[in-house]
C-alpha atoms as a PDB file:
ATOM      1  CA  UNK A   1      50.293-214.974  67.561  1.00  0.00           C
ATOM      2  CA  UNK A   2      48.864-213.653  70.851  1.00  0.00           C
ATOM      3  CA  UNK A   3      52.191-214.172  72.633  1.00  0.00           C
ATOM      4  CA  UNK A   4      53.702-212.204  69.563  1.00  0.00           C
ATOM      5  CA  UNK A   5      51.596-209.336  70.194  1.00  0.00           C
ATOM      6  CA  UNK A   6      52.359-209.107  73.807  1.00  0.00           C
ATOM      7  CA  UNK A   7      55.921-209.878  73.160  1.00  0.00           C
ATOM      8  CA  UNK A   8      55.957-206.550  70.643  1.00  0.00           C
ATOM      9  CA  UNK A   9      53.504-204.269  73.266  1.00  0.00           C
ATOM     10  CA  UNK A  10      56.254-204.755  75.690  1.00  0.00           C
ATOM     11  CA  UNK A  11      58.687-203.602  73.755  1.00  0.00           C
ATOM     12  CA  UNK A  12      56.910-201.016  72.676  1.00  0.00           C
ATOM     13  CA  UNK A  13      55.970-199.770  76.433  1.00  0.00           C
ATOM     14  CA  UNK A  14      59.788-200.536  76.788  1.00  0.00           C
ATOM     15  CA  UNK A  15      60.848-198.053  73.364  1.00  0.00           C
ATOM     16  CA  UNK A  16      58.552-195.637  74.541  1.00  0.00           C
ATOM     17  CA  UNK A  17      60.392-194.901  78.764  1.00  0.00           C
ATOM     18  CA  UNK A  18      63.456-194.960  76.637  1.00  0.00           C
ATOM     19  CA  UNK A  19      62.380-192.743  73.609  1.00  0.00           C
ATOM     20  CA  UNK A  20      60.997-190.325  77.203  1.00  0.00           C
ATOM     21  CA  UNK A  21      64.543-190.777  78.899  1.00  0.00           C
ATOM     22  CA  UNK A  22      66.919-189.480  75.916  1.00  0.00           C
ATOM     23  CA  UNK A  23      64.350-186.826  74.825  1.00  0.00           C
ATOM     24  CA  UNK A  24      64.833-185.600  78.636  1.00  0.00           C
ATOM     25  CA  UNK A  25      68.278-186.005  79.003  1.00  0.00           C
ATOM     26  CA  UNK A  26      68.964-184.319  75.829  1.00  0.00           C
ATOM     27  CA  UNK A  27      67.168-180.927  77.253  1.00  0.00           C
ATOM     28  CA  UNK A  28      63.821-181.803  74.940  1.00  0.00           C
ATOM     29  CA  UNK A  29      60.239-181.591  76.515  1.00  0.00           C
ATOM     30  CA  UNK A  30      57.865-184.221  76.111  1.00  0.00           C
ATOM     31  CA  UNK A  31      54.589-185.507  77.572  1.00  0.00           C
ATOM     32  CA  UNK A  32      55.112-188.790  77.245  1.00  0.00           C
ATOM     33  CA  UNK A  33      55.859-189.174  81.319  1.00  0.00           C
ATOM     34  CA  UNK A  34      52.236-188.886  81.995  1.00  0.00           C
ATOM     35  CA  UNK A  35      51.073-191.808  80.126  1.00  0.00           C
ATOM     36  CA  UNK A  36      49.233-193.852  82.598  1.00  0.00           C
ATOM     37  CA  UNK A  37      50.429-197.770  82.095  1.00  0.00           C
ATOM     38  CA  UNK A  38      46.772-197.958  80.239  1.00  0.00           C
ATOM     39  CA  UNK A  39      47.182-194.953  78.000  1.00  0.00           C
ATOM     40  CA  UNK A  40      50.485-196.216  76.715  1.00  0.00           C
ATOM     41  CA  UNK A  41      48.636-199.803  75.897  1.00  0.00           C
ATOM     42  CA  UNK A  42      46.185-197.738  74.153  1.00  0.00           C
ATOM     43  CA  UNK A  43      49.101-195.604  71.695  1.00  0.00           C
ATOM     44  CA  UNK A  44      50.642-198.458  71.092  1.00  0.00           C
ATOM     45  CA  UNK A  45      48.020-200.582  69.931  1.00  0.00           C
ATOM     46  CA  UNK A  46      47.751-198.088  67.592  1.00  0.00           C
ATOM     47  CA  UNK A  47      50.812-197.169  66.417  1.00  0.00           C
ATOM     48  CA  UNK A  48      51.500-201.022  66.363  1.00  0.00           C
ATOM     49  CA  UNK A  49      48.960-201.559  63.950  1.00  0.00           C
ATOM     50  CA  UNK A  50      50.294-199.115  61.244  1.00  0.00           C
ATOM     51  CA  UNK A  51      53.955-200.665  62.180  1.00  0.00           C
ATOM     52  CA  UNK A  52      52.795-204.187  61.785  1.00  0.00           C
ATOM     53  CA  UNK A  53      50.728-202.997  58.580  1.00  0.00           C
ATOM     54  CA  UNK A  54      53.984-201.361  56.980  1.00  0.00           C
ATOM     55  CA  UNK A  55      56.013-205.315  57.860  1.00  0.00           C
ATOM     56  CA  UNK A  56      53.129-207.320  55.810  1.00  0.00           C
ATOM     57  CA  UNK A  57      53.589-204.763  52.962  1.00  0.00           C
ATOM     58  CA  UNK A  58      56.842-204.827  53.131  1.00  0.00           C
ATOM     59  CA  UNK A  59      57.021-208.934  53.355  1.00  0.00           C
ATOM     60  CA  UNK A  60      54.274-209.169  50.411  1.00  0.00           C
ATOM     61  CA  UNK A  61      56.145-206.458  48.096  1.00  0.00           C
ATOM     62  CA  UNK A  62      59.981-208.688  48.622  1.00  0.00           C
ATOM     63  CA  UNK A  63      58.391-211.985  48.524  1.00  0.00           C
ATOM     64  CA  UNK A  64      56.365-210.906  45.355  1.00  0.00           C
ATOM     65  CA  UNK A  65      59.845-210.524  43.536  1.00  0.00           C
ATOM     66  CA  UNK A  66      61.161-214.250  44.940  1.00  0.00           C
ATOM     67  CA  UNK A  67      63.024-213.486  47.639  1.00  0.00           C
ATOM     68  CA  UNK A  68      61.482-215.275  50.304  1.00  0.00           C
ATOM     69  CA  UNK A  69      63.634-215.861  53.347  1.00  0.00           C
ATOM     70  CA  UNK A  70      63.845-211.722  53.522  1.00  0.00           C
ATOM     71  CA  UNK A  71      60.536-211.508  52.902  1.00  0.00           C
ATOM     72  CA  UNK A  72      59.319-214.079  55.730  1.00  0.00           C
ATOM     73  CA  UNK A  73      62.119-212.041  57.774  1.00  0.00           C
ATOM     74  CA  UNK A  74      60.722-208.761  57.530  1.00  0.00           C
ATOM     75  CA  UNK A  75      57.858-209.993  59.777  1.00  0.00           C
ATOM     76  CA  UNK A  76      60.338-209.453  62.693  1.00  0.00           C
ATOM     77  CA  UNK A  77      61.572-206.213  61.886  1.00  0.00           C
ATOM     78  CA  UNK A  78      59.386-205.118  64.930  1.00  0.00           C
ATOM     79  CA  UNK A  79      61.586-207.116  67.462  1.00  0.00           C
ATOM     80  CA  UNK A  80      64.499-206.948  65.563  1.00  0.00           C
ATOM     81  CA  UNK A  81      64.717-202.973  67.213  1.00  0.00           C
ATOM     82  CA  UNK A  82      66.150-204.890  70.150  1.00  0.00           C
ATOM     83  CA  UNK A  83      66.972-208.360  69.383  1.00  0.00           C
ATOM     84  CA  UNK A  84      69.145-210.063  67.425  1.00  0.00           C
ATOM     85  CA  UNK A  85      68.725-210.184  63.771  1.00  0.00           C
ATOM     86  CA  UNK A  86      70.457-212.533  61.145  1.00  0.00           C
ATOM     87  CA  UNK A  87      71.174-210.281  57.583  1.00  0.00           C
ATOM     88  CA  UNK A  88      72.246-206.865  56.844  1.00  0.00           C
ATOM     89  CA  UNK A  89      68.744-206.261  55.244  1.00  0.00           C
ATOM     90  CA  UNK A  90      67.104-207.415  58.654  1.00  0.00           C
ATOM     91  CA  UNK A  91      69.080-205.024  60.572  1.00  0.00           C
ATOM     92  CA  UNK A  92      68.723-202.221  58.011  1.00  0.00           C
ATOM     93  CA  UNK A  93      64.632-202.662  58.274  1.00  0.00           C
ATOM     94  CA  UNK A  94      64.460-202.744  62.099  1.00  0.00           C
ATOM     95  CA  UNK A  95      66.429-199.826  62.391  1.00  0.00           C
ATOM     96  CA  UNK A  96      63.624-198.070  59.647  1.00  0.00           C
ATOM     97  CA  UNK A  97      61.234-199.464  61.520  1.00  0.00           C
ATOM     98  CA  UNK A  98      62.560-197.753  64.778  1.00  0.00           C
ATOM     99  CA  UNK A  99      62.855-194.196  63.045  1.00  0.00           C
ATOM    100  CA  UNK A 100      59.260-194.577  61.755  1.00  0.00           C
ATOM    101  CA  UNK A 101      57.861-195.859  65.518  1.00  0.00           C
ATOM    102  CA  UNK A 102      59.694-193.280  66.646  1.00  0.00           C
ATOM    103  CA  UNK A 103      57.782-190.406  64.464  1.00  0.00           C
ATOM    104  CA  UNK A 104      54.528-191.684  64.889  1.00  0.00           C
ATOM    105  CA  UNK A 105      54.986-192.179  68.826  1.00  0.00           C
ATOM    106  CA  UNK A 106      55.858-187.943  68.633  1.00  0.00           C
ATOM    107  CA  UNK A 107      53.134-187.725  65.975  1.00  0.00           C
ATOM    108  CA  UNK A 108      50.531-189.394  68.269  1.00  0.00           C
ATOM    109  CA  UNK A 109      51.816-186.807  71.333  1.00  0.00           C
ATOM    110  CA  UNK A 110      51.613-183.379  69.365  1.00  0.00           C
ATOM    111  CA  UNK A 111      48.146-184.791  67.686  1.00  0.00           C
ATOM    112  CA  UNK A 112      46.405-187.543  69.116  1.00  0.00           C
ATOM    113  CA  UNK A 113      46.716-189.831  66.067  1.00  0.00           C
ATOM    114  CA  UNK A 114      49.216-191.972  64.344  1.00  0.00           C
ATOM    115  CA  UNK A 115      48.729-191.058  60.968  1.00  0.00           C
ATOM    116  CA  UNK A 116      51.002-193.242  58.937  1.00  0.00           C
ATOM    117  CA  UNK A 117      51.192-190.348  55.826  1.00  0.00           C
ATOM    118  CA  UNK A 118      52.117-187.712  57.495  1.00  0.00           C
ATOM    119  CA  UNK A 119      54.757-189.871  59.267  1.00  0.00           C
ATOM    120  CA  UNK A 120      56.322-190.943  55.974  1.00  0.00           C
ATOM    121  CA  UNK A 121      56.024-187.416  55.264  1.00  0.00           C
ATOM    122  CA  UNK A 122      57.893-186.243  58.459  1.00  0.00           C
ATOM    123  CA  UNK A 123      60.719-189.253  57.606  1.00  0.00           C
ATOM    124  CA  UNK A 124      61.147-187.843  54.206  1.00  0.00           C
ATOM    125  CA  UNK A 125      61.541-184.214  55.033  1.00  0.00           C
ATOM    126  CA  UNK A 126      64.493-185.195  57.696  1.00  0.00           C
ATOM    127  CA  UNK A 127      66.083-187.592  55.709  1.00  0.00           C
ATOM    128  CA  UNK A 128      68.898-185.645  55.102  1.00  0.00           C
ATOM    129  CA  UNK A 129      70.062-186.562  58.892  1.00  0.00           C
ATOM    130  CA  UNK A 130      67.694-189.622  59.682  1.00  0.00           C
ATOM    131  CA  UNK A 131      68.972-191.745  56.264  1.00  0.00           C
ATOM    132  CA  UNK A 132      72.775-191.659  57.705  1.00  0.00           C
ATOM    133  CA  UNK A 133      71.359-192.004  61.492  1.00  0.00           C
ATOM    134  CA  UNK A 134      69.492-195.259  60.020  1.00  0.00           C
ATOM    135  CA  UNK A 135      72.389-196.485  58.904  1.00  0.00           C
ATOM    136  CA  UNK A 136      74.763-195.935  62.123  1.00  0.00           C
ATOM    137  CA  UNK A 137      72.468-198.189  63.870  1.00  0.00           C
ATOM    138  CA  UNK A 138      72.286-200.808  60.876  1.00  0.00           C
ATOM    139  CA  UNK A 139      76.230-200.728  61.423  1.00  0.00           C
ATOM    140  CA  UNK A 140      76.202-200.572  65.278  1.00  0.00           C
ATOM    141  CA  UNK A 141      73.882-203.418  65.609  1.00  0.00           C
ATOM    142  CA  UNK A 142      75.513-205.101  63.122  1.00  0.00           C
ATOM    143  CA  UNK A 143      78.838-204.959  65.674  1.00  0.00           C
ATOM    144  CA  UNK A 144      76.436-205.790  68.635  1.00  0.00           C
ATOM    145  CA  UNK A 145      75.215-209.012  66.776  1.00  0.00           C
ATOM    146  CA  UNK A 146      79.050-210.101  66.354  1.00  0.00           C
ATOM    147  CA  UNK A 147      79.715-209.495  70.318  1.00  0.00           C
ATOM    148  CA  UNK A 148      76.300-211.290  71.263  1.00  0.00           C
ATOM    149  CA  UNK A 149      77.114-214.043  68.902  1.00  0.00           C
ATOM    150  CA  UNK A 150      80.684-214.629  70.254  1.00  0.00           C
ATOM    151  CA  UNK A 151      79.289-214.943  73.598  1.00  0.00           C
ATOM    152  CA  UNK A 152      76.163-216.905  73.068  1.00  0.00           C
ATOM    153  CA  UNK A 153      77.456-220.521  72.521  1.00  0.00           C
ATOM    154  CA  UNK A 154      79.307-220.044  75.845  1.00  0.00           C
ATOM    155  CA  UNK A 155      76.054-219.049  77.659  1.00  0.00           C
ATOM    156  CA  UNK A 156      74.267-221.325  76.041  1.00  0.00           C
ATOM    157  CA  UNK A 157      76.391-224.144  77.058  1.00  0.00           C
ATOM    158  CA  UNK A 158      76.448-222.996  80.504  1.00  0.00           C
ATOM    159  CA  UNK A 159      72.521-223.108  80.717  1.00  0.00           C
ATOM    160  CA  UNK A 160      72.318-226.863  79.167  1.00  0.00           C
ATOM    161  CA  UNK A 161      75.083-227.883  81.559  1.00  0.00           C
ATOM    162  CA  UNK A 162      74.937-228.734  85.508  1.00  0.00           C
ATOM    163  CA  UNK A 163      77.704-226.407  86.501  1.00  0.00           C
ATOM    164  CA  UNK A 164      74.729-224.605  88.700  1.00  0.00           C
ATOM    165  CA  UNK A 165      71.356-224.879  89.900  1.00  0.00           C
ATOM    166  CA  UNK A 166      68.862-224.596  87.229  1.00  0.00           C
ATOM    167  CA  UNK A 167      67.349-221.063  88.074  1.00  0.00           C
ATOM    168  CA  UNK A 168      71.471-219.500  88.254  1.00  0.00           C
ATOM    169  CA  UNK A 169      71.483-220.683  84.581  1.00  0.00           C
ATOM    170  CA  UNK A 170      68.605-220.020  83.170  1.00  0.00           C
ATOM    171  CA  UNK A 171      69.171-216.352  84.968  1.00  0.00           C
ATOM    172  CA  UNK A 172      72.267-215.751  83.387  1.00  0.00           C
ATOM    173  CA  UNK A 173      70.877-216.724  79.969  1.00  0.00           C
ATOM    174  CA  UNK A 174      68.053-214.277  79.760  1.00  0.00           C
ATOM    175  CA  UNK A 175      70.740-211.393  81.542  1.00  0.00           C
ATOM    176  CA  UNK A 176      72.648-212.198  78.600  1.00  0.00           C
ATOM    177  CA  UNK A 177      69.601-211.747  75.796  1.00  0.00           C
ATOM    178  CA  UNK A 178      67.914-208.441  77.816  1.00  0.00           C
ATOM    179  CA  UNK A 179      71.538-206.857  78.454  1.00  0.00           C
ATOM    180  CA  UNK A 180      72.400-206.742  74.607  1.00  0.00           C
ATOM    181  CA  UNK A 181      68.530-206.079  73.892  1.00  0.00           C
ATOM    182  CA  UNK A 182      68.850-203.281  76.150  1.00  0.00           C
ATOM    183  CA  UNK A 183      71.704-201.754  74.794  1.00  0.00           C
ATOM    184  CA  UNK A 184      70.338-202.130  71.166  1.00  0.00           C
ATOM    185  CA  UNK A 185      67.249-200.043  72.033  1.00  0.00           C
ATOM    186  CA  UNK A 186      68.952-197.494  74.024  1.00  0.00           C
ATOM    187  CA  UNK A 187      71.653-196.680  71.772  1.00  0.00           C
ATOM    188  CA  UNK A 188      69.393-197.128  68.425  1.00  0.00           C
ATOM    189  CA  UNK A 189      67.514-194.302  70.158  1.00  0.00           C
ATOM    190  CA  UNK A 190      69.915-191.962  70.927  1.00  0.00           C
ATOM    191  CA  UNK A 191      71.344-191.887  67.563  1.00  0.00           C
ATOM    192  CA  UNK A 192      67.423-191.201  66.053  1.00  0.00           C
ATOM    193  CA  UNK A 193      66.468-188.615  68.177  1.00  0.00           C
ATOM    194  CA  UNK A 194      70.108-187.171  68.204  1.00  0.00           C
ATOM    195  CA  UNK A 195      69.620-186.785  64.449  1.00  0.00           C
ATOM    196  CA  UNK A 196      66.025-185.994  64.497  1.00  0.00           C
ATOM    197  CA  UNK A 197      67.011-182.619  66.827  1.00  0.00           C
ATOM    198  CA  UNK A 198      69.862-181.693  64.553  1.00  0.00           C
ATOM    199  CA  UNK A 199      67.183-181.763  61.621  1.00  0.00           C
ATOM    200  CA  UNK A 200      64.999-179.689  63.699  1.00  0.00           C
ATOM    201  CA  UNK A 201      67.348-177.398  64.869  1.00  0.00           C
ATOM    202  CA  UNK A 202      68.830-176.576  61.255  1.00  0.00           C
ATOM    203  CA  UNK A 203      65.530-176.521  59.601  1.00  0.00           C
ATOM    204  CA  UNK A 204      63.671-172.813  59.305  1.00  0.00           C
ATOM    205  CA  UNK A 205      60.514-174.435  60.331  1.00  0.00           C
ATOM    206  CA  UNK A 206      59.417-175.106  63.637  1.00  0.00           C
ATOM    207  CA  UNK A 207      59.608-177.742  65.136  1.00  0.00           C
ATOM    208  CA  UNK A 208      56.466-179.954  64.933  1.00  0.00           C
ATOM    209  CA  UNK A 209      56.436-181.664  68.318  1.00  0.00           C
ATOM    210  CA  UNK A 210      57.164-180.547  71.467  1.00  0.00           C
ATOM    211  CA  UNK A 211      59.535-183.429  72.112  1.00  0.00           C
ATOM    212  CA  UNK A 212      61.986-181.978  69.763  1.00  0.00           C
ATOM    213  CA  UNK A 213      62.514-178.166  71.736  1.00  0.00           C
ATOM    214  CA  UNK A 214      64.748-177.165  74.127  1.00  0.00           C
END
């Protein structure tokens, strides 16, 4: 469990440069380049907690109707933003699960909390253009799954064999796994915050963080 959590506030350190990078290079202003390495522990401890609270609700409410493998599965939905998953309804919950981090990491900059509501709220009130964004990166991970999984017997019989030394293998394994986890967070964020601009922008309201301007 403890290696879990630091396992999940890595990626989240890790979703939170790249949520900073595609705000950026999308023209949008954010704050979250000041973040001292301890202030971004601190967010995403909480904003973890509400995430990890939403997966146990989420397991408890499928496994309550019987269907237990997805409900043991949506545990992982966390990690499942950039690694592998094995069903359709995994990759369609990590990809929810990114679009809600995602609002309450903005919620938390415009107003120092990660209030859960008022992120549901904020997903509602854009899902007009977050619902099909969700599912672009259910499909696109979906495709990335089928590429990593057609490559990962061959790596993975590389690293068991004695074609090189030891560290060359187990090198090119973990390249493998971080290059396609990479890619899923990267591109699963452009897509959200691609979409959650064009909501902004077409929407008479302001905008409600300062992530999502010009």
């Amino acid at each position: 469990m403890a290696a879990m959590q630091v396992s999940d506030l890595c990626l989240f350190i890790a979703f939170l440069l790249a949520s900073r990078r595609m705000i950026e290079s999308t023209g949008g202003v954010t704050t979250l380049g000041h973040l001292s390495l301890g202030q971004q522990v601190a967010m995403g401890r909480k904003i973890l907690l509400r995430v990890v609270g939403v997966m146990i609700v989420g397991s408890v409410v499928v496994s309550a109707y019987g269907i237990q493998p997805s409900g043991a599965r949506m545990l992982l939905g966390f990690d499942g933003i950039a690694y592998d998953q094995q069903t359709i309804d995994g990759f369609l919950w990590s990809a929810f699960l990114a679009a809600l981090t995602l609002l309450l990491v903005l919620r938390f900059e415009k107003a120092g909390d990660a209030d859960l509501v008022a992120a549901f709220k904020e997903l509602w009130s854009h899902a007009y253009y977050l619902a099909p964004a969700i599912l672009l990166v259910t499909l696109i991970d979906i495709g990335l799954s089928m590429l990593q999984g057609a490559g990962r017997g061959v790596v993975f019989a590389f690293w068991i064999s004695d074609l090189a030394p030891s560290l060359v293998r187990a090198l090119t394994f973990y390249a493998f796994v971080f290059t396609f986890a990479a890619a899923r967070l990267w591109i699963t964020l452009a897509i959200l915050i691609y979409a959650l601009r064009e909501s902004y922008r077409r929407s008479p309201a302001a905008p409600a963080s300062g992530a999502t301007q010009t």
